[in-house]
Protein backbone atom coordinates (compact mmCIF):
# COMPACT_ATOMS: atom_id res chain seq x y z
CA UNK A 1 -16.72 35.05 11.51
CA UNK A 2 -13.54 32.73 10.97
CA UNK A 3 -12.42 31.98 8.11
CA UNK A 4 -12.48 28.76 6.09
CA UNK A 5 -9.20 26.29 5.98
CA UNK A 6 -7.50 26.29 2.69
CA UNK A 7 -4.18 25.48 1.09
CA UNK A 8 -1.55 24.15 3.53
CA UNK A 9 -4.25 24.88 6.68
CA UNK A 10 -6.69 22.71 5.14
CA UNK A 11 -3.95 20.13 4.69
CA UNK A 12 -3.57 19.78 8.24
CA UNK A 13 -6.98 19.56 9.50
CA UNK A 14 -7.25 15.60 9.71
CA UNK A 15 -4.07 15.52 11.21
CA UNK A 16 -4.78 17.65 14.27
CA UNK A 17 -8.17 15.29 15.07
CA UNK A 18 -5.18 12.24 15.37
CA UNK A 19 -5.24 10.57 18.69
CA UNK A 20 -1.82 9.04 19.24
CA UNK A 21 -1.97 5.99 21.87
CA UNK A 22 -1.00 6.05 25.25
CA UNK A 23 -0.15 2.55 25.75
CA UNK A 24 2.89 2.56 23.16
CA UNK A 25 6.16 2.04 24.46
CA UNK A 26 9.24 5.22 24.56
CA UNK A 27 10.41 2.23 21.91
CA UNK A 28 7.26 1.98 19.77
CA UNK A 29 6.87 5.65 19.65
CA UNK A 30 10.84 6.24 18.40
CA UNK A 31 9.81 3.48 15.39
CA UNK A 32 6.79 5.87 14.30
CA UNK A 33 8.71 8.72 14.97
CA UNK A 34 11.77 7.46 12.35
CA UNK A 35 9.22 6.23 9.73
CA UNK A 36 7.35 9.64 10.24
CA UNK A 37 10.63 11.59 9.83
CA UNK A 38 11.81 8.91 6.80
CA UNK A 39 8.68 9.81 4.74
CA UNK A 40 9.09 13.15 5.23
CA UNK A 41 12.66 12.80 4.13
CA UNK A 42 11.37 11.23 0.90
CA UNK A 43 8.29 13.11 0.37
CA UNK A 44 10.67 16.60 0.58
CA UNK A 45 13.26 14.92 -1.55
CA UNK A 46 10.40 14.85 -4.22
CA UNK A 47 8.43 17.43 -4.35
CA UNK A 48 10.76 20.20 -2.64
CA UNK A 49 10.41 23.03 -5.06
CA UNK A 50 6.43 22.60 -5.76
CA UNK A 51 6.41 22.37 -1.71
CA UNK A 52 8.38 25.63 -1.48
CA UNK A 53 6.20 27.37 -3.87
CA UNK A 54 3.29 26.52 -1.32
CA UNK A 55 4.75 27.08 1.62
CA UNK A 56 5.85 30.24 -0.23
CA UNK A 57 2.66 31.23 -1.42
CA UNK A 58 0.55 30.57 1.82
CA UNK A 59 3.18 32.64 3.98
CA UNK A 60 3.17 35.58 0.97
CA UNK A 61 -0.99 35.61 1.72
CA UNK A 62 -0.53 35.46 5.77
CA UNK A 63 2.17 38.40 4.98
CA UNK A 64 -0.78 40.77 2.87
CA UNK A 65 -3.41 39.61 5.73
CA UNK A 66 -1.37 41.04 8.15
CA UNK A 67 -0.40 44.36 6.20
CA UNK A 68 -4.07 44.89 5.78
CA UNK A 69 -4.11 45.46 9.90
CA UNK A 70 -2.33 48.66 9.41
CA UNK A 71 -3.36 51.83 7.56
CA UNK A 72 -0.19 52.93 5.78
CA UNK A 73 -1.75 56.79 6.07
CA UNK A 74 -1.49 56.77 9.81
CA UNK A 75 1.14 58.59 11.41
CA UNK A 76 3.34 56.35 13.55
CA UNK A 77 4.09 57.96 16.97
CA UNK A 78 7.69 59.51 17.69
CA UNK A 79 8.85 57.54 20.92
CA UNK A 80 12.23 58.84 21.05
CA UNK A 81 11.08 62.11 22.51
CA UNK A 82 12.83 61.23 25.81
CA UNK A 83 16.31 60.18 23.92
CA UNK A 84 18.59 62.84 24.15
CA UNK A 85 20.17 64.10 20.88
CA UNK A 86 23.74 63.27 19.86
């Protein structure tokens, strides 16, 4: 079963449905690309430290996901048997 979109996932979710159009120019596309790049300038220039905290928070959550893959009980295997000792 997957698992709903939330926090900065959720955020994004409009954005990856965007169709960009084919028929702009390598010129028309550099103009969205500056103004893209220009608001994100501003927006970060804003709001940086409550958009570290999120960006901090979602990775912290992705970080205890992924620890609960591995059972800390289990004994890791010893692949250095074939290392000679020095």
């Amino acid at each position: 079963m997957s698992k709903p979109n939330s926090g900065l996932t959720a955020a994004y979710t409009p954005i990856s449905t965007l169709t960009i159009p084919q028929h702009w120019s390598a010129e028309q596309a550099m103009v969205v690309w500056e103004f893209l790049d220009q608001v994100a300038r501003c927006v970060w220039d804003r709001y940086e430290l409550p958009l570290v905290e999120l960006i901090k928070a979602e990775l912290d959550q992705e970080h205890t996901e992924q620890l609960d893959l591995f059972n800390p009980d289990d004994h890791s295997p010893d692949f250095d048997d074939d290392l000679p000792d020095f």
